[in-house]
Structures are given as structure tokens and as C-alpha cells.
C-alpha atoms as a PDB file:
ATOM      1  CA  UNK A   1      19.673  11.847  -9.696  1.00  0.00           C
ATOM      2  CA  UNK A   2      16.610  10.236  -9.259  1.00  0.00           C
ATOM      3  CA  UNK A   3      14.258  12.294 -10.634  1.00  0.00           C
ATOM      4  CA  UNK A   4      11.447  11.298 -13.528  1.00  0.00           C
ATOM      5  CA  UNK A   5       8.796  12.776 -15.277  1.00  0.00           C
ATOM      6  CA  UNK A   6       5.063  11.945 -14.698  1.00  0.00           C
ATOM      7  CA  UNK A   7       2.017  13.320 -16.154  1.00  0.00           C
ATOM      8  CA  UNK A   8      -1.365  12.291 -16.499  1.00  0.00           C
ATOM      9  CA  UNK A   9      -0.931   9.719 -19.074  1.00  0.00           C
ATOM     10  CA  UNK A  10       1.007   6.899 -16.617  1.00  0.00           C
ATOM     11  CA  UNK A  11       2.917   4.285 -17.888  1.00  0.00           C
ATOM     12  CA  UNK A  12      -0.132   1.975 -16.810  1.00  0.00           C
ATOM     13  CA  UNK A  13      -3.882   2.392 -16.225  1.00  0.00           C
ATOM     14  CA  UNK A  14      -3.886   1.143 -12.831  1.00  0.00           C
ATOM     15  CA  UNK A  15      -2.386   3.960 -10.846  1.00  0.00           C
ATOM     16  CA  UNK A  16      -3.777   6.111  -7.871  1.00  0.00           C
ATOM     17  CA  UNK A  17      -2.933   9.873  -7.234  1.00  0.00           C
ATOM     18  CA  UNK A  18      -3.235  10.743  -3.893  1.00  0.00           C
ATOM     19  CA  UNK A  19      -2.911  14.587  -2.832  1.00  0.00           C
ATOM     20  CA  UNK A  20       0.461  14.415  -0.664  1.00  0.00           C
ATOM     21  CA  UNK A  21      -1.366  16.056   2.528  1.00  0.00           C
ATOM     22  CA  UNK A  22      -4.413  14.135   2.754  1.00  0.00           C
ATOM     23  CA  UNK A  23      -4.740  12.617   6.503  1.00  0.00           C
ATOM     24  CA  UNK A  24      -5.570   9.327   4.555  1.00  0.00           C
ATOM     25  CA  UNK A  25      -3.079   9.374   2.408  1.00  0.00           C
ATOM     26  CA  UNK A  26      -1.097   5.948   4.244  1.00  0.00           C
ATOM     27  CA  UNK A  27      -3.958   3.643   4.065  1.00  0.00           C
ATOM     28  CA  UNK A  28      -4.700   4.460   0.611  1.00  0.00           C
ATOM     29  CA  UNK A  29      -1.256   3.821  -0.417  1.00  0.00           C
ATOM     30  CA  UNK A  30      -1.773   0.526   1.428  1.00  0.00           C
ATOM     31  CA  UNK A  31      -4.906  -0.059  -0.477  1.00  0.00           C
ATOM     32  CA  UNK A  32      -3.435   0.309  -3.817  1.00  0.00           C
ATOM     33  CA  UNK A  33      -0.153  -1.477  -3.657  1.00  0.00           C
ATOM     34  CA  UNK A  34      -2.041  -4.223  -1.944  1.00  0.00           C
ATOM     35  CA  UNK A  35      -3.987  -5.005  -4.754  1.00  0.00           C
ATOM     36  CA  UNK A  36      -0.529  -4.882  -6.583  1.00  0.00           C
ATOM     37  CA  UNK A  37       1.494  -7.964  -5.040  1.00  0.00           C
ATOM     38  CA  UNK A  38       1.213 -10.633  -6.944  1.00  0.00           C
ATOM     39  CA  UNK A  39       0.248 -14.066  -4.588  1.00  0.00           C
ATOM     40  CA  UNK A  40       3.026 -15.783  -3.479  1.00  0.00           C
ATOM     41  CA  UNK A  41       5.154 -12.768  -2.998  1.00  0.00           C
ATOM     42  CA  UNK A  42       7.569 -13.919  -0.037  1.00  0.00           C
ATOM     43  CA  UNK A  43       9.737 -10.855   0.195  1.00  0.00           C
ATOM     44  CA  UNK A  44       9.355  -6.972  -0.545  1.00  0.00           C
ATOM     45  CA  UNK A  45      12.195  -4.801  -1.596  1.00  0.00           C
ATOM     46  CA  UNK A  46      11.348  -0.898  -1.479  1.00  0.00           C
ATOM     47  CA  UNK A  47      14.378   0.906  -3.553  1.00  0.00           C
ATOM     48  CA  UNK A  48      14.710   4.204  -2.657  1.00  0.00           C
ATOM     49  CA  UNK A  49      15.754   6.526  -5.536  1.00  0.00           C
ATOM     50  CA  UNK A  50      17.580   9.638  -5.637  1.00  0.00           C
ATOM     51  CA  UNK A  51      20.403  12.010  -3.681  1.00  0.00           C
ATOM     52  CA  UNK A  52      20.370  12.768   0.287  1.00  0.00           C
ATOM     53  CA  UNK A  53      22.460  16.448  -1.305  1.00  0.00           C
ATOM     54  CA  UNK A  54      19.195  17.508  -2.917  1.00  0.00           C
ATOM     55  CA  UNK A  55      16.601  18.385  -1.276  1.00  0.00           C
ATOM     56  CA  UNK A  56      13.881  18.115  -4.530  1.00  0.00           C
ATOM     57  CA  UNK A  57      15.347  14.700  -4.836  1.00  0.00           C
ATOM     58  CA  UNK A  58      15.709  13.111  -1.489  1.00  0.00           C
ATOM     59  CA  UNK A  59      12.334  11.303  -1.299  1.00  0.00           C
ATOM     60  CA  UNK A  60      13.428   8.202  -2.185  1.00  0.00           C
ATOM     61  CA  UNK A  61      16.733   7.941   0.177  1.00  0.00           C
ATOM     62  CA  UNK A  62      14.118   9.657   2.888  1.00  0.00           C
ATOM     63  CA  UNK A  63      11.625   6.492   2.636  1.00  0.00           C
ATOM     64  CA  UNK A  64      14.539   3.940   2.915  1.00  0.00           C
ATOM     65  CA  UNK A  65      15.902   5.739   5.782  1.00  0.00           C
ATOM     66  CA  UNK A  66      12.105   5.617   7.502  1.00  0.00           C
ATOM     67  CA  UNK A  67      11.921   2.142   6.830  1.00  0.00           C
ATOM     68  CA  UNK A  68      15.375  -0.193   6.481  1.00  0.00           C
ATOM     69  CA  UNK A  69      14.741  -0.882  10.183  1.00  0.00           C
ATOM     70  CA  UNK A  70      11.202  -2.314   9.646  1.00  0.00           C
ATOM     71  CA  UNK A  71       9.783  -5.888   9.053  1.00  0.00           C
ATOM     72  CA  UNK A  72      13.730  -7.883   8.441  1.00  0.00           C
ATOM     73  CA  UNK A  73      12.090 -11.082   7.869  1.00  0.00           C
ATOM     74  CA  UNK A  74       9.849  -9.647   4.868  1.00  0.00           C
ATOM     75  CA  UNK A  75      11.909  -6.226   3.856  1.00  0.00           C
ATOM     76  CA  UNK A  76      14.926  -4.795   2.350  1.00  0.00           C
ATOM     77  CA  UNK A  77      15.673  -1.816   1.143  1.00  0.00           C
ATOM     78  CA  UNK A  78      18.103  -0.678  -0.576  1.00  0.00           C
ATOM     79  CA  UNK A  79      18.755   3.382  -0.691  1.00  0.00           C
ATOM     80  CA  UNK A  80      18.502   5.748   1.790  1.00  0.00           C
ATOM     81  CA  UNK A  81      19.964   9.269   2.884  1.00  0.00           C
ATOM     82  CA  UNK A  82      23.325   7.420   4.400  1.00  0.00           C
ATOM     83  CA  UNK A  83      23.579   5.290   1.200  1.00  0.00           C
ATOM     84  CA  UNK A  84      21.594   6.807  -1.810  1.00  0.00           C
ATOM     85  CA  UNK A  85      20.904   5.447  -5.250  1.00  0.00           C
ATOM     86  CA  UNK A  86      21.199   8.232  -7.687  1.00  0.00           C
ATOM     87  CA  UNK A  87      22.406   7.914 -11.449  1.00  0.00           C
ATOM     88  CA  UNK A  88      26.359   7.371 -10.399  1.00  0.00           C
ATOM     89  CA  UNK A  89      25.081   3.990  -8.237  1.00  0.00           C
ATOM     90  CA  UNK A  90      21.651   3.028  -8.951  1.00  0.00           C
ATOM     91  CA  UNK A  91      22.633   0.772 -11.989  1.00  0.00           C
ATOM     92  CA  UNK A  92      25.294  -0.909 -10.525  1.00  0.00           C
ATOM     93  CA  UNK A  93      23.657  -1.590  -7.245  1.00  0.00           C
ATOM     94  CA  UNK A  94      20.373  -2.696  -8.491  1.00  0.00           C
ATOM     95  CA  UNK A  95      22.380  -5.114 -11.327  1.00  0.00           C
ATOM     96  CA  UNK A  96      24.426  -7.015  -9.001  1.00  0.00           C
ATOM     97  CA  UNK A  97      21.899  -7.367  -6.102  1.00  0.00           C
ATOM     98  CA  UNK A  98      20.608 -10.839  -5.208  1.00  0.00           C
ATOM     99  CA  UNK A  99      17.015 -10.947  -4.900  1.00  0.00           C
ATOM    100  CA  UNK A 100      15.064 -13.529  -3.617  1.00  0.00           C
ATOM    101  CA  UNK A 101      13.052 -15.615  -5.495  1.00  0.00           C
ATOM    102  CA  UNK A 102       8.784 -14.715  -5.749  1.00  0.00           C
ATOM    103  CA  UNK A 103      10.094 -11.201  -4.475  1.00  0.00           C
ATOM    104  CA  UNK A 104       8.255  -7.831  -5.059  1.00  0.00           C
ATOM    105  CA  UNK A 105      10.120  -4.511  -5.637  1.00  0.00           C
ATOM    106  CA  UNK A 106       8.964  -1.623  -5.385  1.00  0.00           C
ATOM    107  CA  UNK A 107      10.756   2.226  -6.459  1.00  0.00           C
ATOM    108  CA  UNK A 108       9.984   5.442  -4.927  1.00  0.00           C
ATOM    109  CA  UNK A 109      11.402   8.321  -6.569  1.00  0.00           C
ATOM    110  CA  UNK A 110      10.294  12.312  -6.734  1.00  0.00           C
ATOM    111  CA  UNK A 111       9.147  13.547 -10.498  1.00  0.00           C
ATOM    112  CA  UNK A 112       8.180  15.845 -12.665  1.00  0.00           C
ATOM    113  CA  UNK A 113       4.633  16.145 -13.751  1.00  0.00           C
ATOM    114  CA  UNK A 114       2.218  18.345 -14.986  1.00  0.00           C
ATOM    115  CA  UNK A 115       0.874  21.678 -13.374  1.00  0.00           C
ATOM    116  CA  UNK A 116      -2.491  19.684 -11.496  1.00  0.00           C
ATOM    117  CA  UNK A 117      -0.670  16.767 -10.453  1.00  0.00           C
ATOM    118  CA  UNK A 118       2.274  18.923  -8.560  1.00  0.00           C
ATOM    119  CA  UNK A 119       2.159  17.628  -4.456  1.00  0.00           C
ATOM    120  CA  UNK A 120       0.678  14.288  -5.450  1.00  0.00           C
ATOM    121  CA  UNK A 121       1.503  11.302  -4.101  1.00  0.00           C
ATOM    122  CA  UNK A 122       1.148   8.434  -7.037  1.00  0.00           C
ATOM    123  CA  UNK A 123       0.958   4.477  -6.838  1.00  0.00           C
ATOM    124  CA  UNK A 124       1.339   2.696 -10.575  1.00  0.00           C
ATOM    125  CA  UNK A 125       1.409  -0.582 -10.965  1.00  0.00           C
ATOM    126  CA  UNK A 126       4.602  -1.477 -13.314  1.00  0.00           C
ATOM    127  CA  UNK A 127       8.793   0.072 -13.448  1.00  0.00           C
ATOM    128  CA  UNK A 128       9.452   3.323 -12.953  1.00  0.00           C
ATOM    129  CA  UNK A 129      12.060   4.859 -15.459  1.00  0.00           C
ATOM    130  CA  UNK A 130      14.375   6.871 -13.491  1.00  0.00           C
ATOM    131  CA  UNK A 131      16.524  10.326 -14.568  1.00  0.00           C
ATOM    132  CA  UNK A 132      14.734  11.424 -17.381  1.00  0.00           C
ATOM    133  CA  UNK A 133      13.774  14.660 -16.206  1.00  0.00           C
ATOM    134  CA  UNK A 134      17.284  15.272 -15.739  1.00  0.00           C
ATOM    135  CA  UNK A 135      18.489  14.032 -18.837  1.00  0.00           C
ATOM    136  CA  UNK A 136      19.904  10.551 -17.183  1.00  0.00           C
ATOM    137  CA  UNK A 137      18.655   7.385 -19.133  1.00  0.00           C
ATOM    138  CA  UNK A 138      18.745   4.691 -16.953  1.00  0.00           C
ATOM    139  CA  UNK A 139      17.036   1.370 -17.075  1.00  0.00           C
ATOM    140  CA  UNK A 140      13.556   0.752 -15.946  1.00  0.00           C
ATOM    141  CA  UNK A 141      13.361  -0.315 -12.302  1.00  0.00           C
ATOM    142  CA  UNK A 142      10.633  -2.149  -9.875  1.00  0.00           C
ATOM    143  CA  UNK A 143       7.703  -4.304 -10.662  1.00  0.00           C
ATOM    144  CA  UNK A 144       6.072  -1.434  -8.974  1.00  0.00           C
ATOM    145  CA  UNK A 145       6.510   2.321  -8.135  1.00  0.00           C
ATOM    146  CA  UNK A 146       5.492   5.063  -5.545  1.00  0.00           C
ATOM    147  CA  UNK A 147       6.703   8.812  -6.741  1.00  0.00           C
ATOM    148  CA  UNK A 148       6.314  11.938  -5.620  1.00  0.00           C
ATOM    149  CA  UNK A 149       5.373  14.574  -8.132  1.00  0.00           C
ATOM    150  CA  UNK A 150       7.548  17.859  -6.974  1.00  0.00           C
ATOM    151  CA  UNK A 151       7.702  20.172  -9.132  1.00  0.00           C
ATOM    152  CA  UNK A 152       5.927  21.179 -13.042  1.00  0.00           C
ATOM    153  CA  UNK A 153       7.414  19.473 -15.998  1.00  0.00           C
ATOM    154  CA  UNK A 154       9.071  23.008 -16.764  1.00  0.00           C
ATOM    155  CA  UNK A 155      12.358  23.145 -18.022  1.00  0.00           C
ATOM    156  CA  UNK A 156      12.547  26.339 -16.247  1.00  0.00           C
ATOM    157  CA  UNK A 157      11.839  24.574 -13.001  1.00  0.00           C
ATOM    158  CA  UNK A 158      15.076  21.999 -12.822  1.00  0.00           C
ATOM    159  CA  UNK A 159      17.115  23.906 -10.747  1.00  0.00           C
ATOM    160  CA  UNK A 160      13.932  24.467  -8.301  1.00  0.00           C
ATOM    161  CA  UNK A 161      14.796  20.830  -6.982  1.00  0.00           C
ATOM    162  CA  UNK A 162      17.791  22.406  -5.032  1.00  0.00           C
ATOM    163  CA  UNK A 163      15.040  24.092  -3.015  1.00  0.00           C
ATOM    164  CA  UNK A 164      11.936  22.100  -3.166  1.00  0.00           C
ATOM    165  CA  UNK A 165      10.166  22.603   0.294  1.00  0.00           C
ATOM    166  CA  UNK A 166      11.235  20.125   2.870  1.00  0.00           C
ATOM    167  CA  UNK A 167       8.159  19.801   4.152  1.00  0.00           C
ATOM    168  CA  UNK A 168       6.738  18.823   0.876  1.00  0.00           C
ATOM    169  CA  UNK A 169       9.487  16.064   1.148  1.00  0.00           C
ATOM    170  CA  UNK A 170       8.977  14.680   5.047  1.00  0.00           C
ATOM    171  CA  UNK A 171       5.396  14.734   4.052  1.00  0.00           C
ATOM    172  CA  UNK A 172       5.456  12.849   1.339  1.00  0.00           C
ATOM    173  CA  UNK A 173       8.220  10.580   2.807  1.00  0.00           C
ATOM    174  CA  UNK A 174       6.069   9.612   5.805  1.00  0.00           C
ATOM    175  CA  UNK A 175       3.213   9.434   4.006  1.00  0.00           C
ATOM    176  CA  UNK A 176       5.077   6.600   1.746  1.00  0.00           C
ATOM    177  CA  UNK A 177       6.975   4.929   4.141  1.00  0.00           C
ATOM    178  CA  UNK A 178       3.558   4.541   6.998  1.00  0.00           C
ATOM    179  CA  UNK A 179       1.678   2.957   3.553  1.00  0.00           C
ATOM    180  CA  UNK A 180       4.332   0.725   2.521  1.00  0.00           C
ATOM    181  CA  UNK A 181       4.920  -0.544   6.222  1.00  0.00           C
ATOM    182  CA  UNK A 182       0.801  -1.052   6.394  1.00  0.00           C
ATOM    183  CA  UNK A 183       0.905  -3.062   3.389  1.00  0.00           C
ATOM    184  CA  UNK A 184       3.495  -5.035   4.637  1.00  0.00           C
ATOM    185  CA  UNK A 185       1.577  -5.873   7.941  1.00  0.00           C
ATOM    186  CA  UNK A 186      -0.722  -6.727   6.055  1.00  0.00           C
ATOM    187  CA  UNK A 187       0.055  -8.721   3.897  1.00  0.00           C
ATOM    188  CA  UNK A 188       2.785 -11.043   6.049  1.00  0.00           C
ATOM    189  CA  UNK A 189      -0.115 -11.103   9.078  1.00  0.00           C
ATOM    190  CA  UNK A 190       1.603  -8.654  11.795  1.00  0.00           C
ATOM    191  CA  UNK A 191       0.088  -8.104  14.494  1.00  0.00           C
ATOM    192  CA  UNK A 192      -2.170  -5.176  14.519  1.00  0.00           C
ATOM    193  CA  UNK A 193      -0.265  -3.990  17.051  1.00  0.00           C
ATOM    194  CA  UNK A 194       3.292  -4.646  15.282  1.00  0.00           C
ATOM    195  CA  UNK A 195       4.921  -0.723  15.326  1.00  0.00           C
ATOM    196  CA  UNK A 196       4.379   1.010  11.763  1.00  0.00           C
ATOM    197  CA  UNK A 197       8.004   1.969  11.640  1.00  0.00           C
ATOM    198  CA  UNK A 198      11.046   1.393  13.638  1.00  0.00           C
ATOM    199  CA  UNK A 199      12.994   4.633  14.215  1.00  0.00           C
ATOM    200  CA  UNK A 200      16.220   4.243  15.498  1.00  0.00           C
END
């Protein structure tokens, strides 16, 4: 399972937290992860982190399945709800993938965090360490990471993630994936009128 813990001392300074309902919420994450991609960058990888069989910790697969139809020439991602990257597969998928050279890759996962950051959305520039607040210990992944805070750092709250609000979730997941796809329009020149996502 995907699942980390977040609070309100990140792993870096230069992080946003974005409440996960805010109607602005996509062009902020475009903002911020922007400003992120180092020049040069010819090809974005979003990994989407975490199991389609719980609901809690689905947001990851749920971006990748939003997106892996969007932008081929300048996107790949790798984990969605048909093909998820939780703690049995996210090592050895991420390990033996070939990515491109002057590449940019990017995690989204759901955490844990503390009471006043619960249903925030959360750019940070630098890896995301996935599975600890489940007890997994898995290598640090992305040069970059979007997460969705869920649920309190509780120990009394783990099982919650088997029924963490859905909406919560597709919120947060759309949210995520319209930012991401922004960015990436963006930053590769689309056309302004180039479709956020491709749903099909």
C-alpha cells in the first residue's frame, strides 16, 4: 500500500498545501510543479501509488487512470486502478523501468498527516517515501511528489482507509490529474485548446 505520512514539517521547504476542494485547486498545482521541472526536462512520468481495493488508498492508481491517455509524446505513467503500484509491485516496477534520459517523475500517493492538514492537497519538491504509515519501508521515489493527505496520523485511524470518502478521493484525483495535465501543456507548448484529459 501506498500510503505515507505527512505533517507540517515536509521533507523540503518548497511545498504548497492546497485545500482539496478549492475551485483553484488545478492551476495552483500547475503553478507549483511548474516552477519544479528542471530546464531541459523532455519527458514527464507521473507514478501513481497505491491499491485500486482500497478506497483510502486509491488516489494514486485514480490519477494514472485520469491521465495514461493524455499527452503520449511527453507522458507516461505508470500505475493506475487496472494496474496499481502498491508495496507487492512498486519496487520492482519502478527498478526495472527504462526512463528516458532529462526525464521528470513525479509520485502521487494518499498520506497521513496531522489533524489541520487532513483534505489537503500537497505539492513538494523532492521523493516521496512510500508505506510508512503502514509499516512498509520502501525506497524513496520521484524527483517530485503530489499526495493527498486522508486521514490524521492516528494509529487509531489505519483501518479508516478501507472507508475513506470517495468523494474525498475523485476530488482530489481530478484535482491532481487537471494540474498535472496543465503543467504539461504548458510546459511542451499545447495548444490552449489541446483537451485537459483524454477519457476513454
Amino acid at each position: 500500500m501506498g500510503s505515507s505520512i505527512i505533517s507540517n514539517s515536509l521533507r523540503s521547504k518548497h511545498n504548497l498545501v492546497i485545500p482539496y476542494n478549492h475551485r483553484l485547486a488545478p492551476l495552483f498545482i500547475r503553478q507549483a510543479l511548474y516552477s519544479l521541472i528542471p530546464e531541459g526536462t523532455q519527458h514527464i512520468y507521473v507514478i501513481g501509488i497505491g491499491s485500486s481495493r482500497i478506497s483510502g488508498d486509491s488516489l494514486g492508481p485514480f490519477v494514472g487512470t485520469l491521465l495514461k491517455n493524455s499527452y503520449p509524446n511527453h507522458l507516461t505513467v505508470l500505475g493506475n486502478l487496472q494496474d496499481p503500484l502498491d508495496a507487492t509491485t512498486l519496487v520492482s516496477e519502478v527498478t526495472t523501468y527504462p526512463f528516458r534520459k532529462n526525464s521528470f517523475v513525479l509520485a502521487v500517493d494518499s498520506v497521513f498527516g496531522s489533524e489541520e492538514m487532513v483534505n489537503s492537497i500537497v505539492v513538494n519538491e523532492g521523493s516521496i517515501v512510500p508505506g510508512i504509515g503502514l509499516g512498509n519501508f520502501l525506497p524513496p521515489i520521484g524527483d517530485s511528489s503530489i499526495t493527498g493527505v486522508v486521514l490524521e496520523n492516528d494509529p487509531g485511524m489505519k483501518n479508516s482507509l478501507l472507508c475513506t470518502d470517495l468523494n474525498l478521493i475523485y476530488t482530489m484525483a481530478t484535482s491532481i490529474a487537471k494540474g498535472i495535465s496543465l503543467t504539461i501543456r504548458q510546459y511542451f507548448k499545447y495548444p490552449a485548446d489541446q483537451p485537459i484529459l483524454t477519457l476513454r
